[in-house]
C-alpha atoms as a PDB file:
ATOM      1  CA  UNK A   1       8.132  22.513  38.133  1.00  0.00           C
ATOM      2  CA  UNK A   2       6.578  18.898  38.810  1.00  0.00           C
ATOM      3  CA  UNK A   3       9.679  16.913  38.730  1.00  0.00           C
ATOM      4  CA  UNK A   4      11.599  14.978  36.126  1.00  0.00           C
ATOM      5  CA  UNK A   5      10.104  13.908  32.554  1.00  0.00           C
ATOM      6  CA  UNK A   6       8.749  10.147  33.052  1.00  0.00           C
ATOM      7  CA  UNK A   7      11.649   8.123  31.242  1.00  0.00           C
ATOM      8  CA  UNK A   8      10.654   7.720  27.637  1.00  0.00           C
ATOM      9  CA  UNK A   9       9.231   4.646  26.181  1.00  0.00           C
ATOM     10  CA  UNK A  10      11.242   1.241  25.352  1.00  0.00           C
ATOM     11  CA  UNK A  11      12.276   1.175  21.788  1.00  0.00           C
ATOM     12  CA  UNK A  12      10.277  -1.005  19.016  1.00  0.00           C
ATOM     13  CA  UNK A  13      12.060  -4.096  18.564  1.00  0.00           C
ATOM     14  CA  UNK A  14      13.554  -4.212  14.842  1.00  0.00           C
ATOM     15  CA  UNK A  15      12.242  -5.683  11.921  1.00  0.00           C
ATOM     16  CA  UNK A  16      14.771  -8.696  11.633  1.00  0.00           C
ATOM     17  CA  UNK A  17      13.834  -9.246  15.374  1.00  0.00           C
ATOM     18  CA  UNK A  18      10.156  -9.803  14.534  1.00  0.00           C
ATOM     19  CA  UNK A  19      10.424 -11.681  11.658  1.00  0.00           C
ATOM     20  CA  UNK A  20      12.930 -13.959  13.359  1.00  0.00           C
ATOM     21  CA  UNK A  21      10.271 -14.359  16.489  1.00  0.00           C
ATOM     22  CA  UNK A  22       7.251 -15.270  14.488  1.00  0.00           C
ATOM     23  CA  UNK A  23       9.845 -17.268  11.996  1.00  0.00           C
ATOM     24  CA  UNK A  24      10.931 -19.713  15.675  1.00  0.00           C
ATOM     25  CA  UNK A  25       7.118 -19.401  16.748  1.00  0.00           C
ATOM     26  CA  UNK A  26       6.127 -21.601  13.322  1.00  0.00           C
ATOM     27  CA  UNK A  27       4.327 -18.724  12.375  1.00  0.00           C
ATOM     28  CA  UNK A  28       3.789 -19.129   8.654  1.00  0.00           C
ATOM     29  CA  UNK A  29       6.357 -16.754   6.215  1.00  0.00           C
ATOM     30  CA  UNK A  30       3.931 -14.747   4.715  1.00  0.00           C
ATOM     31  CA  UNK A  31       3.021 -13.380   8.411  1.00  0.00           C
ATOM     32  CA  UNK A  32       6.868 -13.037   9.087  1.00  0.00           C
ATOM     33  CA  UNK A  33       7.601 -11.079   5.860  1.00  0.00           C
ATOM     34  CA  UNK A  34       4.229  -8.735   6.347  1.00  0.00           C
ATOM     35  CA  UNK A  35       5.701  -7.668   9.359  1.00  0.00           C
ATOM     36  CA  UNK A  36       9.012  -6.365   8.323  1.00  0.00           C
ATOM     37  CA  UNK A  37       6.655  -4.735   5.236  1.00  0.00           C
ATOM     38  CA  UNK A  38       4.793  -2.473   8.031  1.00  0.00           C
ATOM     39  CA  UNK A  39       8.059  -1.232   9.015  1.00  0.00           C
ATOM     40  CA  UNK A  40       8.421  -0.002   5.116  1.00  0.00           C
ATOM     41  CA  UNK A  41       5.158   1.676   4.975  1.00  0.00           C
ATOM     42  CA  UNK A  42       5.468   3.849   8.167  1.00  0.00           C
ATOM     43  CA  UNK A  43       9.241   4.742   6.673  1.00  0.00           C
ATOM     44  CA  UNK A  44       7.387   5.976   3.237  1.00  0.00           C
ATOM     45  CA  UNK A  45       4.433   7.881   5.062  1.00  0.00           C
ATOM     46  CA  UNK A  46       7.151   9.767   7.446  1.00  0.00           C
ATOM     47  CA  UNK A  47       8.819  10.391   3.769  1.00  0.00           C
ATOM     48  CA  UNK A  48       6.102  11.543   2.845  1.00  0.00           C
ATOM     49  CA  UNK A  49       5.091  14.422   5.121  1.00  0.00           C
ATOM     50  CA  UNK A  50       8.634  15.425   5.675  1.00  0.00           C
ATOM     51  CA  UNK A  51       9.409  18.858   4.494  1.00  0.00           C
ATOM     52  CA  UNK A  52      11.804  20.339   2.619  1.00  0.00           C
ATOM     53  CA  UNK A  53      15.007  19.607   3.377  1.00  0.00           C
ATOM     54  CA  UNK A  54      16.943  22.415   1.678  1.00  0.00           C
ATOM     55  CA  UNK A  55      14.431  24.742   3.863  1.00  0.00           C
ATOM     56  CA  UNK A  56      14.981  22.767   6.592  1.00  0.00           C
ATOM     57  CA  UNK A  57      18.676  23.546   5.854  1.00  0.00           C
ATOM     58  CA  UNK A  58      17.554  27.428   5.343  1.00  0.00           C
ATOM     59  CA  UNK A  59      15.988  27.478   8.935  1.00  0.00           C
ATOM     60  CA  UNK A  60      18.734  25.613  10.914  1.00  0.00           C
ATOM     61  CA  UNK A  61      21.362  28.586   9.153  1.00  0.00           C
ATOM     62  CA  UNK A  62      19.124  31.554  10.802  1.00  0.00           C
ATOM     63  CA  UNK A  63      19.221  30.124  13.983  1.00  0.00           C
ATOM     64  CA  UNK A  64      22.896  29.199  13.937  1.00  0.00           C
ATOM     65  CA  UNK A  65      24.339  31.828  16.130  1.00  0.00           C
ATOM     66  CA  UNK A  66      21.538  31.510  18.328  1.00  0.00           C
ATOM     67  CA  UNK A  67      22.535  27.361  19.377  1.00  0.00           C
ATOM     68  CA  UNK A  68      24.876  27.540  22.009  1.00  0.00           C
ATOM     69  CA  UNK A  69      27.119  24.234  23.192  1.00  0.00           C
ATOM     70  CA  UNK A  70      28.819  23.835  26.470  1.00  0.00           C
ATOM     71  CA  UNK A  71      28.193  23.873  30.194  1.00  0.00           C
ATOM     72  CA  UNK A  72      27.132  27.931  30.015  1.00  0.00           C
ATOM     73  CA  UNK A  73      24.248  26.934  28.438  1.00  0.00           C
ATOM     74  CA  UNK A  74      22.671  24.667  31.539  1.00  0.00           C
ATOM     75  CA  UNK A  75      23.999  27.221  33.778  1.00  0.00           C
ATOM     76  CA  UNK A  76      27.736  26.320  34.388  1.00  0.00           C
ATOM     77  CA  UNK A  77      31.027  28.119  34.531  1.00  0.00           C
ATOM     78  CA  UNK A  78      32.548  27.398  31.363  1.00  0.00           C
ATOM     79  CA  UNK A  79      32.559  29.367  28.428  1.00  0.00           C
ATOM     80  CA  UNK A  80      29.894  28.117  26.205  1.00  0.00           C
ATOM     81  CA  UNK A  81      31.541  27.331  22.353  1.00  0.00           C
ATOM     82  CA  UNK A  82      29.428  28.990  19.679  1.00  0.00           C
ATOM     83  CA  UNK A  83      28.313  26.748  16.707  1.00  0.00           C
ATOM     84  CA  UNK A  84      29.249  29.613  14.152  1.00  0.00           C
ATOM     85  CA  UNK A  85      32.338  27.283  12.041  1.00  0.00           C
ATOM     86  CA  UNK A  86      29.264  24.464  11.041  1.00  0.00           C
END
């Protein structure tokens, strides 16, 4: 198979986290406060094209005896636990 996944990519810092760095860099407040808005906006447009969640919640029941848990399921010994009591 090629290998390992490369390691995923270092998290965003927060919103307080920028704010407070361009609020200690003198930057002026309007900047600072913009910046935590943009976090806002992506949160609404990910609202936005999320489905349904009661057919999310539809999909995830087919498929429940078909999710297994447990060391069986990578290949180990032990008996894998069925998620049929969720």
């Amino acid at each position: 198979r090629g290998g390992a996944p490369p390691p995923p990519p270092p998290p965003a810092p927060p919103p307080p986290a920028i704010f407070t760095l361009l609020n200690e860099a003198d930057v002026s407040m309007k900047w600072g406060l913009a910046s935590d808005a943009c976090f806002f906006f992506v949160a609404l447009a990910v609202t936005y094209v999320m489905g349904d969640f009661e057919i999310a919640q539809m999909k995830a029941k087919e498929t429940l005896g078909k999710r297994v848990m447990g060391a069986q399921a990578d290949g180990g010994d032990e008996e894998a636990v069925k998620l049929s009591n969720v």
